[in-house]
N, C-alpha and C. Protein backbone atom coordinates (compact mmCIF):
# COMPACT_ATOMS: atom_id res chain seq x y z
N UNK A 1 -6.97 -4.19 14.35
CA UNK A 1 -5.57 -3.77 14.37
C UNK A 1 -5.19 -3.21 13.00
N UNK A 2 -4.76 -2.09 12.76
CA UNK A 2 -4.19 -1.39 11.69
C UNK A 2 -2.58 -1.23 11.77
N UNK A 3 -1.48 -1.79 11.17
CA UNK A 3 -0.15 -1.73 11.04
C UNK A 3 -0.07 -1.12 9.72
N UNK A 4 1.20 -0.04 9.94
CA UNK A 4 1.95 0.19 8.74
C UNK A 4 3.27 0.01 8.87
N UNK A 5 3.79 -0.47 7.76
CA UNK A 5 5.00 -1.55 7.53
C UNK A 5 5.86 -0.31 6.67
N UNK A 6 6.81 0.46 7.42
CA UNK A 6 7.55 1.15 6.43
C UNK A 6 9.34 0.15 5.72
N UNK A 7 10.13 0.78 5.00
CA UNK A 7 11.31 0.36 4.78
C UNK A 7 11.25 1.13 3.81
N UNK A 8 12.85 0.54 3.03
CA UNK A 8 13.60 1.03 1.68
C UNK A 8 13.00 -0.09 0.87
N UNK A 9 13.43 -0.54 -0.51
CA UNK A 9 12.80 -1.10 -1.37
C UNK A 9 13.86 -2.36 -1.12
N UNK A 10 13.59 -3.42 -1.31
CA UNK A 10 13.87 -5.12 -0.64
C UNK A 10 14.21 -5.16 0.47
N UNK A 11 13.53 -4.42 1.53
CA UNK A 11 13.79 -4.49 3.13
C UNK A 11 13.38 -5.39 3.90
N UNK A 12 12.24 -6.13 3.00
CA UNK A 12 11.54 -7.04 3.85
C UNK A 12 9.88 -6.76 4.48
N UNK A 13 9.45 -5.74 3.38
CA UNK A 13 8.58 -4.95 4.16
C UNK A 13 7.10 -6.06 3.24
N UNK A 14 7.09 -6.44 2.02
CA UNK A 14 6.64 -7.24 1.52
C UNK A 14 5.73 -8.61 2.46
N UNK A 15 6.94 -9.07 2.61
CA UNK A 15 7.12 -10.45 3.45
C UNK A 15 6.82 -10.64 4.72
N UNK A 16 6.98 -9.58 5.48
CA UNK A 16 6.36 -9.33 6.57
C UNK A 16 5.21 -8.85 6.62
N UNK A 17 4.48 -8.34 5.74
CA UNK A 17 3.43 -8.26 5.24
C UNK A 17 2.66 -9.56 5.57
N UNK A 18 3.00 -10.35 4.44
CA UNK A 18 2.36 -11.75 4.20
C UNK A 18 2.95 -12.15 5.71
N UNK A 19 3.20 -12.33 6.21
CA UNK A 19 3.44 -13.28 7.26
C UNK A 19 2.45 -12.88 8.83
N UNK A 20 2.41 -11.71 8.74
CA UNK A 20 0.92 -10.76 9.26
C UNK A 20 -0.60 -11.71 8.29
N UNK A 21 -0.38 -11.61 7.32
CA UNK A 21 -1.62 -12.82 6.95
C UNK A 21 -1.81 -13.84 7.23
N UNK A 22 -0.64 -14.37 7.11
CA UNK A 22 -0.83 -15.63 7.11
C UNK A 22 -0.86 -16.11 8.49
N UNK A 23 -0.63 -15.32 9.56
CA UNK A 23 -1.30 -15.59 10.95
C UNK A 23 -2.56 -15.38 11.41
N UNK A 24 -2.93 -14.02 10.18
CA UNK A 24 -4.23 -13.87 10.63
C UNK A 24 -5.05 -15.40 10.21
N UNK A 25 -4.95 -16.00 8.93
CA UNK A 25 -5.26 -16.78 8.47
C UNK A 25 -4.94 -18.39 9.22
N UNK A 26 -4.22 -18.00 9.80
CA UNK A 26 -4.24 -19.25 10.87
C UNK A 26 -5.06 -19.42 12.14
N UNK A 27 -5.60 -18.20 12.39
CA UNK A 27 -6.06 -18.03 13.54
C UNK A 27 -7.46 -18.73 13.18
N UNK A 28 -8.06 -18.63 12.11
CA UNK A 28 -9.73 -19.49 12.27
C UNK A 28 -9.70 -19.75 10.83
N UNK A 29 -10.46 -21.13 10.61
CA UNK A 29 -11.40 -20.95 8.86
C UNK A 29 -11.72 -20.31 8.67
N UNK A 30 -12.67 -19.56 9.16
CA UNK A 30 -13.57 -18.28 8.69
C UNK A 30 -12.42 -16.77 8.51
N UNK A 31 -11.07 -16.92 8.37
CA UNK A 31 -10.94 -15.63 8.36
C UNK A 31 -10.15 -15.59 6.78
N UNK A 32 -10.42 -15.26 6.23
CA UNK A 32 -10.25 -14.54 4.91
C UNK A 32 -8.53 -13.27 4.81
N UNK A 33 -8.14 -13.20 3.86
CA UNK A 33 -7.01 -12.39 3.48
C UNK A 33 -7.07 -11.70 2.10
N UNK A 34 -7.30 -9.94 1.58
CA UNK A 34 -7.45 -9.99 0.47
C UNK A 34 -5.92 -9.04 0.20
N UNK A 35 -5.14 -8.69 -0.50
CA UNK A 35 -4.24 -8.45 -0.92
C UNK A 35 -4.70 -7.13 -1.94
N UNK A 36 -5.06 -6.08 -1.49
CA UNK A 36 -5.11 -5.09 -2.98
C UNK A 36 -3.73 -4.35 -3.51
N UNK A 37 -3.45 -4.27 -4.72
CA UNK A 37 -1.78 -4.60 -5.36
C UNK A 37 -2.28 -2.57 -5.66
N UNK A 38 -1.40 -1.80 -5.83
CA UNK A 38 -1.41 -0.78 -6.37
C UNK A 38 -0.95 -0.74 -7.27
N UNK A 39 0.34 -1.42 -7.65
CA UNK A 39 1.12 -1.24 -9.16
C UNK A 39 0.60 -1.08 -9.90
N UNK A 40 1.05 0.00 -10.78
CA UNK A 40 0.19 -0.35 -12.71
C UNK A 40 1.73 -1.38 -13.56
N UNK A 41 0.96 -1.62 -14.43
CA UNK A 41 2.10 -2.25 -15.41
C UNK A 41 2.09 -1.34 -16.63
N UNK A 42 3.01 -0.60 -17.05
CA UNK A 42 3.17 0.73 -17.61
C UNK A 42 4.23 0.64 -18.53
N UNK A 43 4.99 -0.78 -17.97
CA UNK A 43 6.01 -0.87 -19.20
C UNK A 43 6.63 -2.40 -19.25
N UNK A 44 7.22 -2.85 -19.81
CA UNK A 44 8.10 -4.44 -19.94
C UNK A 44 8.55 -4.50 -18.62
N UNK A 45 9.37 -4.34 -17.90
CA UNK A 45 10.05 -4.26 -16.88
C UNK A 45 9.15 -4.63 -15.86
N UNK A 46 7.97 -3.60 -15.62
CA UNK A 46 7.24 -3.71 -14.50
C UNK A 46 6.08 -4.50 -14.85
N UNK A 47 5.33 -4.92 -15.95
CA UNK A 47 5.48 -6.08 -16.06
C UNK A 47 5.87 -7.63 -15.28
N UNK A 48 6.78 -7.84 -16.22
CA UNK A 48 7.90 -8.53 -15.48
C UNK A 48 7.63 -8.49 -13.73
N UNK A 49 7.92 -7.60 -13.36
CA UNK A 49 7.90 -7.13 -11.77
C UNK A 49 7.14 -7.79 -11.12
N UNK A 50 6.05 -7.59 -11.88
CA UNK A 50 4.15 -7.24 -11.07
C UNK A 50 4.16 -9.22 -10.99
N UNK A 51 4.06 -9.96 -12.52
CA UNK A 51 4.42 -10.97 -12.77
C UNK A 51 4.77 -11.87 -11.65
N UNK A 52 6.24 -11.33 -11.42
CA UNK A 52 7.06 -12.36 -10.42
C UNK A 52 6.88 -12.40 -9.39
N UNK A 53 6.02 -10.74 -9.23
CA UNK A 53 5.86 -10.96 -7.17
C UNK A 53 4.45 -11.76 -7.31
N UNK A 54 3.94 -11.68 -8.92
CA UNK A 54 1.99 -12.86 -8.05
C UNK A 54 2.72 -14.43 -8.02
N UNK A 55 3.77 -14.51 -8.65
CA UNK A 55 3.96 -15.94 -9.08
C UNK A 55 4.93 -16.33 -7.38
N UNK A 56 5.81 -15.78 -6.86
CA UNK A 56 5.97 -15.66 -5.31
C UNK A 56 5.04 -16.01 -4.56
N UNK A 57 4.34 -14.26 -4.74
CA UNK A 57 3.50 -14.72 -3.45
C UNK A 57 2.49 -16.03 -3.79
N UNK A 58 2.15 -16.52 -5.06
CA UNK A 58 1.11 -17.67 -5.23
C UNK A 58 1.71 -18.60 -4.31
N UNK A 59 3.38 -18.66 -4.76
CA UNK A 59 3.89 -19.81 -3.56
C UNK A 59 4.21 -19.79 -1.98
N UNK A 60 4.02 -18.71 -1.85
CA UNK A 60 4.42 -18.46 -0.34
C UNK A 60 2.73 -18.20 0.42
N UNK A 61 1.94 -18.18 -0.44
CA UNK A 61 0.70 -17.80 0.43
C UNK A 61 -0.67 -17.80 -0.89
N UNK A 62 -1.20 -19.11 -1.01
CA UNK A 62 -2.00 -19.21 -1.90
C UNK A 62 -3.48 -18.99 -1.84
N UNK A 63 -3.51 -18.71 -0.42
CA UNK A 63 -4.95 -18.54 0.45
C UNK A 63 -5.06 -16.72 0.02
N UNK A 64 -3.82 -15.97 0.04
CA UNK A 64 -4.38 -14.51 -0.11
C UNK A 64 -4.64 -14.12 -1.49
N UNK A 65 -5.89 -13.74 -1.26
CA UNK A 65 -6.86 -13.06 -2.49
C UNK A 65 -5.84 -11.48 -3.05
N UNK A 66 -6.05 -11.55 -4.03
CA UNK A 66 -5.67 -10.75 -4.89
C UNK A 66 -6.33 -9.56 -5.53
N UNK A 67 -6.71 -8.31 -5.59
CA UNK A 67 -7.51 -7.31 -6.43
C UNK A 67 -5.73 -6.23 -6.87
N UNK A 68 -6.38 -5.73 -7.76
CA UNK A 68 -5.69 -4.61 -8.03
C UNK A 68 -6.34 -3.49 -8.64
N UNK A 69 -5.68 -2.26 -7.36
CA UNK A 69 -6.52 -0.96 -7.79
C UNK A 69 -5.30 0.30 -7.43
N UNK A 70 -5.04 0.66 -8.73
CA UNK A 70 -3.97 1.51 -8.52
C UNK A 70 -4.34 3.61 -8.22
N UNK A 71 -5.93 3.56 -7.93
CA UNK A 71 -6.43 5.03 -8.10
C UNK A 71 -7.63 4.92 -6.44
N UNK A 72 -8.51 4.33 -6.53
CA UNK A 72 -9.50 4.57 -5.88
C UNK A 72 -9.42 3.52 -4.74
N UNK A 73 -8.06 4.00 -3.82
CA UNK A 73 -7.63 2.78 -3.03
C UNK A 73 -8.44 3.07 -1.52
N UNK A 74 -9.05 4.11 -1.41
CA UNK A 74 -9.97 3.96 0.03
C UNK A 74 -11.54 3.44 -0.40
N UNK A 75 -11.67 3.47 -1.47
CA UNK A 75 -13.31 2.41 -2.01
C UNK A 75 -12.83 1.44 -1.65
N UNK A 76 -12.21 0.63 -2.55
CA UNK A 76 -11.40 -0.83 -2.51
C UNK A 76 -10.99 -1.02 -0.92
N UNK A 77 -10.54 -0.40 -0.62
CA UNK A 77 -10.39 -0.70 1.08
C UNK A 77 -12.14 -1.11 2.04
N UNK A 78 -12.47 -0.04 1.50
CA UNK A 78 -14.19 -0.43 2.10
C UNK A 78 -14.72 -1.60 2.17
N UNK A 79 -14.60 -1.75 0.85
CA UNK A 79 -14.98 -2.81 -0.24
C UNK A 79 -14.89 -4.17 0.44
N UNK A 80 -13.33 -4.11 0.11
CA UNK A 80 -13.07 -5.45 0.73
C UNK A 80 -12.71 -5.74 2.76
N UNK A 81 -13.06 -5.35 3.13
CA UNK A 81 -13.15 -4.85 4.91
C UNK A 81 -14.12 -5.36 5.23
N UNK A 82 -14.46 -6.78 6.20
CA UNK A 82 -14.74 -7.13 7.26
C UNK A 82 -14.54 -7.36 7.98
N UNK A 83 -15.06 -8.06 9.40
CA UNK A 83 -14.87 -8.34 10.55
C UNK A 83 -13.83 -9.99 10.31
N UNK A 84 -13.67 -10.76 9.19
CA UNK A 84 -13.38 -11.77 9.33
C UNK A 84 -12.02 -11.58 7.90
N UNK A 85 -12.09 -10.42 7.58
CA UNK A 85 -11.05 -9.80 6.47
C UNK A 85 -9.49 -9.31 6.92
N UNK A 86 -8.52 -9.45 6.92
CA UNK A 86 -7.42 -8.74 6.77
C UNK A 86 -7.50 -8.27 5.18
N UNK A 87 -7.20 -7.15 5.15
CA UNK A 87 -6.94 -6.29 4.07
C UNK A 87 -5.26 -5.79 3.91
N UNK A 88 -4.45 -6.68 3.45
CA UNK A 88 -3.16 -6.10 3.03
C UNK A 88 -3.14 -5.15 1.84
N UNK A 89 -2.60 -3.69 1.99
CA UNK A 89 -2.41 -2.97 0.43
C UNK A 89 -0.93 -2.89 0.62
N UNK A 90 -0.76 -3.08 -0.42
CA UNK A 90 0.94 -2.90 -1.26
C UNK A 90 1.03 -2.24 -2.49
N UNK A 91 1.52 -1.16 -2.93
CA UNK A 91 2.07 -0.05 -1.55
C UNK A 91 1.51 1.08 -1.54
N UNK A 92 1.42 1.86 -0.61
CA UNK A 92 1.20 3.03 -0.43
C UNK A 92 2.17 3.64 -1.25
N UNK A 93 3.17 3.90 -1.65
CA UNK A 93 4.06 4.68 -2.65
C UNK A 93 3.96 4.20 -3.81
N UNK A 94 4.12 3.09 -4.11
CA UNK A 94 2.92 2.99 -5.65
C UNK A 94 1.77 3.75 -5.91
N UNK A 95 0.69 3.89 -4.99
CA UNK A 95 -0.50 4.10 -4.81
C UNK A 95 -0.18 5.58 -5.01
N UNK A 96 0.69 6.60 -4.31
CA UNK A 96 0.65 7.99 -4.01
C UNK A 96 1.65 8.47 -5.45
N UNK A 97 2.30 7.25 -6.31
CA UNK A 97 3.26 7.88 -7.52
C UNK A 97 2.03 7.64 -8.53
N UNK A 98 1.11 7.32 -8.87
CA UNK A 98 -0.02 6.76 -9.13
C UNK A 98 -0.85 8.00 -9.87
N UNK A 99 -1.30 8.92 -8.14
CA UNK A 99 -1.91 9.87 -8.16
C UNK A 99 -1.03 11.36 -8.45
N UNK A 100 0.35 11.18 -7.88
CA UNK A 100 1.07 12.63 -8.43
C UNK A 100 2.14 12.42 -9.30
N UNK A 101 2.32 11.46 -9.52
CA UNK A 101 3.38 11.76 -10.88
C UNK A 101 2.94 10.62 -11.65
N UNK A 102 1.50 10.20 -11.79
CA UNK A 102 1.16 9.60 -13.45
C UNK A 102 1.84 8.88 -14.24
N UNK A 103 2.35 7.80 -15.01
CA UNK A 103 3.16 7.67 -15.97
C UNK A 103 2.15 8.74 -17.25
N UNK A 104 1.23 8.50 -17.39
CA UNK A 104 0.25 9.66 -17.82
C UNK A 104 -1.32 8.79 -17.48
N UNK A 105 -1.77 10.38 -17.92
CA UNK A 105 -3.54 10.30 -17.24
C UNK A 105 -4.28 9.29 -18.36
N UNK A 106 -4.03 9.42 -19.61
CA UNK A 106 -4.52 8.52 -20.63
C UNK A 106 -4.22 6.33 -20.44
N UNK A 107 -3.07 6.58 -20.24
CA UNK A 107 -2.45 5.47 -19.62
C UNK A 107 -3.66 4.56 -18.54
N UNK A 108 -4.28 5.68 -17.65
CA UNK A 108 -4.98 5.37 -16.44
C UNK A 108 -5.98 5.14 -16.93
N UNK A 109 -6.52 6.21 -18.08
CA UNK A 109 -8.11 6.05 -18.43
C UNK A 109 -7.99 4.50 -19.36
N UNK A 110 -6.82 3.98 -20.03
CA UNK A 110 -7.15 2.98 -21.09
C UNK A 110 -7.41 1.88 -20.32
N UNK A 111 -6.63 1.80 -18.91
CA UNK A 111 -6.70 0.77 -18.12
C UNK A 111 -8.24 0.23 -17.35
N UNK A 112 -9.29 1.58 -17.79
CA UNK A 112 -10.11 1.57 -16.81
C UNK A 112 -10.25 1.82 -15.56
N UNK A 113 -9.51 2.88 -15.20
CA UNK A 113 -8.60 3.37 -13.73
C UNK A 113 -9.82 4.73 -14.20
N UNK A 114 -9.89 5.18 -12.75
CA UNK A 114 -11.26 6.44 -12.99
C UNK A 114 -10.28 7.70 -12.89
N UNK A 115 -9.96 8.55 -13.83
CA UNK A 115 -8.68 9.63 -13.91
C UNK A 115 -9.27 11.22 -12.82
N UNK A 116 -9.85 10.60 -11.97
CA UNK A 116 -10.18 12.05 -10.95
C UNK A 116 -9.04 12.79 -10.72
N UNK A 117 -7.62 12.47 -11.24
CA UNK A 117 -6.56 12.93 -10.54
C UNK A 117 -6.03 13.71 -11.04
N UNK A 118 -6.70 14.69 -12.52
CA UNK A 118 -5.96 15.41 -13.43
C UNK A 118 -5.66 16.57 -12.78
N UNK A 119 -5.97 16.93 -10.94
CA UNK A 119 -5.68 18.05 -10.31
C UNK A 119 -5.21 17.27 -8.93
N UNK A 120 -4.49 18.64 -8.40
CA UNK A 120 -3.79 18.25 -7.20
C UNK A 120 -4.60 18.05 -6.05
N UNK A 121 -6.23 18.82 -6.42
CA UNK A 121 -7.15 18.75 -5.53
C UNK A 121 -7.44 17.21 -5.08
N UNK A 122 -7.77 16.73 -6.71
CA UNK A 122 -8.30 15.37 -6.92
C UNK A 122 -7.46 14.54 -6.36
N UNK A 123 -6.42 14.40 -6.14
CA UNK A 123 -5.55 13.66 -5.41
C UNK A 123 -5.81 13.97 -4.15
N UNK A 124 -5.67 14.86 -3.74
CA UNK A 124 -6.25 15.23 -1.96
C UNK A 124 -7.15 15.10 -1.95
N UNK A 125 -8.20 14.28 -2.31
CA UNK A 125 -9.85 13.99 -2.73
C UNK A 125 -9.57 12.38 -2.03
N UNK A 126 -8.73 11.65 -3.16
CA UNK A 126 -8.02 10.62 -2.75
C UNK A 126 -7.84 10.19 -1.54
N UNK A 127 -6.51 10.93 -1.43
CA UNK A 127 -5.97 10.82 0.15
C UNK A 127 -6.69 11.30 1.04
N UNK A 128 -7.86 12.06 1.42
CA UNK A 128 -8.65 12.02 2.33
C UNK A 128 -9.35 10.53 2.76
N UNK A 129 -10.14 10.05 1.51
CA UNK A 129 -10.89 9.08 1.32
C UNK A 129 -9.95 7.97 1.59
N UNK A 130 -8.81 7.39 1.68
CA UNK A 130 -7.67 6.26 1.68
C UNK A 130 -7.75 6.35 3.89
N UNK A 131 -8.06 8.12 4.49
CA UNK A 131 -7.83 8.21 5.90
C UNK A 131 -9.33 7.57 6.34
N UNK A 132 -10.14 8.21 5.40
CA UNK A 132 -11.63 8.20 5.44
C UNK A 132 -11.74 6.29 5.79
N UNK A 133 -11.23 5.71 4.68
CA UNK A 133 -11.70 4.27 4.78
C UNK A 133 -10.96 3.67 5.49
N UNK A 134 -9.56 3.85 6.44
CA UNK A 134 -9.07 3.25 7.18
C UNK A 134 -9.95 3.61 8.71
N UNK A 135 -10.52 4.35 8.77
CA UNK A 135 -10.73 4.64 10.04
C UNK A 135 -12.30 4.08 10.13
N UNK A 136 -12.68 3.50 8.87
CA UNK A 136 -13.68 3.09 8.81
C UNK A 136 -13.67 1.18 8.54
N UNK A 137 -12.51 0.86 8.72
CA UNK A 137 -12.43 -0.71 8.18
C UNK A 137 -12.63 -1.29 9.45
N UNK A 138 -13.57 -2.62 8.81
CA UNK A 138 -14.01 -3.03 10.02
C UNK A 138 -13.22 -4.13 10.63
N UNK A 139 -12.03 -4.44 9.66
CA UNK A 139 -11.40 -5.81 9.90
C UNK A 139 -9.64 -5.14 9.84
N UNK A 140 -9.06 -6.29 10.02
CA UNK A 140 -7.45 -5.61 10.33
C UNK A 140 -7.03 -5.21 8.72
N UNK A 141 -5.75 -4.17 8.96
CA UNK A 141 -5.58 -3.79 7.83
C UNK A 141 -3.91 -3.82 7.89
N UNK A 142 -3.18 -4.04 7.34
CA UNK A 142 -1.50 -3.98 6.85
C UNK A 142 -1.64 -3.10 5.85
N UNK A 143 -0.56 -1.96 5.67
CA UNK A 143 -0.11 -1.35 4.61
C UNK A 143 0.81 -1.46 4.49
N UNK A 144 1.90 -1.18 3.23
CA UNK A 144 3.38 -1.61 3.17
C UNK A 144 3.47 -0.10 2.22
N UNK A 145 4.24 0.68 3.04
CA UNK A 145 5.03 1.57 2.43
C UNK A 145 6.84 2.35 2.42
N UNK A 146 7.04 2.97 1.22
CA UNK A 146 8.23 2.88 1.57
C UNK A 146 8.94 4.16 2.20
N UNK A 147 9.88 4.32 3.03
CA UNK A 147 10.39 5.43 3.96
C UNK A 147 11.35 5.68 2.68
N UNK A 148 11.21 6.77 2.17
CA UNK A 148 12.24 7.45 0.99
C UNK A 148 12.76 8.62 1.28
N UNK A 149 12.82 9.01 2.37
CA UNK A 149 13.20 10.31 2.86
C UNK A 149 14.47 10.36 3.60
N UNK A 150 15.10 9.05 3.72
CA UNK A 150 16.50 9.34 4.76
C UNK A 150 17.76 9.47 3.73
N UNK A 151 17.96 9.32 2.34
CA UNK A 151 18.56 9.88 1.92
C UNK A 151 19.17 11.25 1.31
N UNK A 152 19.47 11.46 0.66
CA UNK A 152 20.13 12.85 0.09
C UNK A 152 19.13 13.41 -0.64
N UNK A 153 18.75 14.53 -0.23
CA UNK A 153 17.45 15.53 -0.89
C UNK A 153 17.71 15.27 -2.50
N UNK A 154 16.61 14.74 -3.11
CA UNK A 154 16.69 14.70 -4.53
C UNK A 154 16.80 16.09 -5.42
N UNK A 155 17.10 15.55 -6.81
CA UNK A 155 17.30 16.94 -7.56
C UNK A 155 16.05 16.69 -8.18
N UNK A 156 15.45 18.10 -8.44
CA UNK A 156 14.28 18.34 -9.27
C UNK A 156 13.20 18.59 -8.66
N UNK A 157 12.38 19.36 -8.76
CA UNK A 157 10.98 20.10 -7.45
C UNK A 157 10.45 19.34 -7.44
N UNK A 158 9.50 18.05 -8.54
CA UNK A 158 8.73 17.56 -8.72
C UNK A 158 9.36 15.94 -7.70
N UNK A 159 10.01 15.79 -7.48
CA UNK A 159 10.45 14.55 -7.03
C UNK A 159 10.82 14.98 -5.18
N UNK A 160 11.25 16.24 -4.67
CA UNK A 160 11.60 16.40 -4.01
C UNK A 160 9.73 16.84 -3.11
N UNK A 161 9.05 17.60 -3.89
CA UNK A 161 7.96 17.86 -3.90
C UNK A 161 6.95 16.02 -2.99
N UNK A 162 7.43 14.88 -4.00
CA UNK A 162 6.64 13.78 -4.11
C UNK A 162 7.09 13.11 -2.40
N UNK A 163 8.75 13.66 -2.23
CA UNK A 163 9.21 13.24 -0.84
C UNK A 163 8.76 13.02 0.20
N UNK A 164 8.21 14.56 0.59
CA UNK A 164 7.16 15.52 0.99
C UNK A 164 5.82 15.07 1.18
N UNK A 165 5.55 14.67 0.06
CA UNK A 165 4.34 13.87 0.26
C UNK A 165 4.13 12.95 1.06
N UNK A 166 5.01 11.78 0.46
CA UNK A 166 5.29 10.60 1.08
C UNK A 166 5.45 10.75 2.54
N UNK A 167 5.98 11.28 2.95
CA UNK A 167 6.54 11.72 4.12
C UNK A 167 4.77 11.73 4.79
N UNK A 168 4.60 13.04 4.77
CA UNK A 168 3.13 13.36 5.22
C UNK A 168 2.44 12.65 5.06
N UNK A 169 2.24 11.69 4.34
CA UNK A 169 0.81 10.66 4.46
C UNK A 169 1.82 9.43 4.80
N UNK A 170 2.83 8.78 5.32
CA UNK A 170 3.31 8.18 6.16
C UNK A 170 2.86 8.76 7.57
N UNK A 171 3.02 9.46 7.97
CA UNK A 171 3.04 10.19 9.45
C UNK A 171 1.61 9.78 9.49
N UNK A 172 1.05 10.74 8.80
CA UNK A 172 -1.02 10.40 8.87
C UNK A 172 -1.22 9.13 8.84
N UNK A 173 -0.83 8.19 7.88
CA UNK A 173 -1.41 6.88 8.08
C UNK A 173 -0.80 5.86 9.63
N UNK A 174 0.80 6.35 9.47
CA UNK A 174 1.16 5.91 11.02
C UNK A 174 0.12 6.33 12.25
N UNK A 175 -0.48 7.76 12.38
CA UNK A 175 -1.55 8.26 13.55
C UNK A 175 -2.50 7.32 13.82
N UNK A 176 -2.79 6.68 12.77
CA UNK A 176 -3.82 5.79 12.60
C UNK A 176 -4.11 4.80 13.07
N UNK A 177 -2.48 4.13 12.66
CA UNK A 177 -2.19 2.49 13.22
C UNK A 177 -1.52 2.24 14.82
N UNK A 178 -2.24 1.32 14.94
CA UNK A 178 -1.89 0.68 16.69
C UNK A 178 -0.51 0.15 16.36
N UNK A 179 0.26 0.00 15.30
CA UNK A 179 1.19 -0.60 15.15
C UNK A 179 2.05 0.03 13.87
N UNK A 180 3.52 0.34 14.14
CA UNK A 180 4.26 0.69 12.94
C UNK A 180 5.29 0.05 13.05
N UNK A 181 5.93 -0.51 12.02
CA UNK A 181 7.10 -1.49 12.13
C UNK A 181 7.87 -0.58 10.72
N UNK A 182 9.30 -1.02 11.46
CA UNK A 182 10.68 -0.71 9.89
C UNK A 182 11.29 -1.55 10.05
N UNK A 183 11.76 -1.73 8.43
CA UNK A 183 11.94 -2.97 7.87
C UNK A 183 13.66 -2.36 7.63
N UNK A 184 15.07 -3.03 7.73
CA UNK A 184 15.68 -3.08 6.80
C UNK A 184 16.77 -4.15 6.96
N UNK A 185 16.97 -4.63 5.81
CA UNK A 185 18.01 -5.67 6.08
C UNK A 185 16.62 -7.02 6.27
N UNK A 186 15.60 -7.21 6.22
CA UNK A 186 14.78 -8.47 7.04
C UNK A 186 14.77 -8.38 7.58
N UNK A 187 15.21 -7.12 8.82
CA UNK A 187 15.00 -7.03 10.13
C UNK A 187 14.18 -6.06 10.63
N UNK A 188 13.21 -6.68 11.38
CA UNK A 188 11.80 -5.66 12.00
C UNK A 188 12.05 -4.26 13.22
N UNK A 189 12.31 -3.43 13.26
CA UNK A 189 12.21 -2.79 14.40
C UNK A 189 10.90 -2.50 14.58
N UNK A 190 10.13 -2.70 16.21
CA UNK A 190 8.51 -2.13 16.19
C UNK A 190 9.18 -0.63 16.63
N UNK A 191 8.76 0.22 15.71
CA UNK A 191 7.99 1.70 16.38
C UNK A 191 7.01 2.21 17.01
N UNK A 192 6.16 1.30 16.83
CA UNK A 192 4.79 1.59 17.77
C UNK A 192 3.75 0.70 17.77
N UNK A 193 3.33 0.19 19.33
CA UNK A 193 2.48 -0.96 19.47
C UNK A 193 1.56 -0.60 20.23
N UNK A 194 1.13 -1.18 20.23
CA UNK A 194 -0.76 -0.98 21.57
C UNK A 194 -0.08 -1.14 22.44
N UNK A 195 -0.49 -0.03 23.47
CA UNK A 195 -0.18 0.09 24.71
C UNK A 195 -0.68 -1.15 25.16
């Protein structure tokens, strides 16, 4: 089963996340949960951020494994994908501000992040490989991304440009999943389930 979990930012899209684990994780011993985080920490603030959501989720769900990979998120998907794996990534819009709007490329290389992304190609290199490894995971997968498009067209090409994006690899990764849920308010609407 592949779900993608859209919303606005504190919709609940997080939490419902984990709670998709933590059933999977109820269902047998043998089944495993790994959590790959996209965020970078780029400044005090986010930091802070990154911080408070491991120290959360440690308490709300201490069984899910943790990686963080903010560039080469369809390896890491491979990677961690078995038959006895749920693979939660959080978020796909972390993950896609990551690859097109950089805080910068040096930033990425100090972190040890692999900087393939200094072109727009290299990012569509990316996002092929992110469709590539979902359609290739052998175990369930949750994504949590955010729907940023129902407000007022932003100012500036580069942001309105990133919308756009978002948009389009929402739709593609939704094609994907047997399941799409929106989040707002803590409240789930399903958009699309297995027949």
């Amino acid at each position: 089963m592949r779900e993608l979990i859209l919303g606005g930012q504190k919709s609940g899209k997080s939490r419902l996340a984990e709670e998709r684990a933590r059933a999977w994780l109820s269902q047998s011993s043998a089944h495993r949960a790994v959590l790959i985080a996209t965020g970078l920490a780029h400044d005090e603030e986010m930091r802070q951020r990154i911080a408070r959501h491991q120290a959360d989720r440690l308490a709300r769900l201490p069984a899910l494994r943790c990686v963080e990979e903010s560039v080469q998120l369809g390896a890491a998907l491979l990677a961690h994908s078995d038959a006895q794996t749920l693979v939660m990534i959080d978020c796909i819009t972390m993950w896609l501000t990551n690859l097109l709007m950089p805080v910068s490329h040096e930033f990425l290389e100090q972190k040890g992040h692999i900087a393939g992304i200094k072109s727009a190609q290299g990012a569509m290199d990316l996002i092929v490989s992110l469709h590539d490894a979902l359609a290739q995971a052998k175990g369930p997968v949750v994504m949590v991304s955010n729907e940023i498009g129902l407000g007022v067209i932003p100012l500036g090409r580069e942001v309105r440009q990133f919308v756009d994006e978002l948009g389009k690899l929402n739709q593609a990764l939704a094609s994907q999943c047997e399941r799409v849920t929106f989040m707002a308010a803590g409240c789930a609407l399903t958009m699309k389930e297995p027949a």
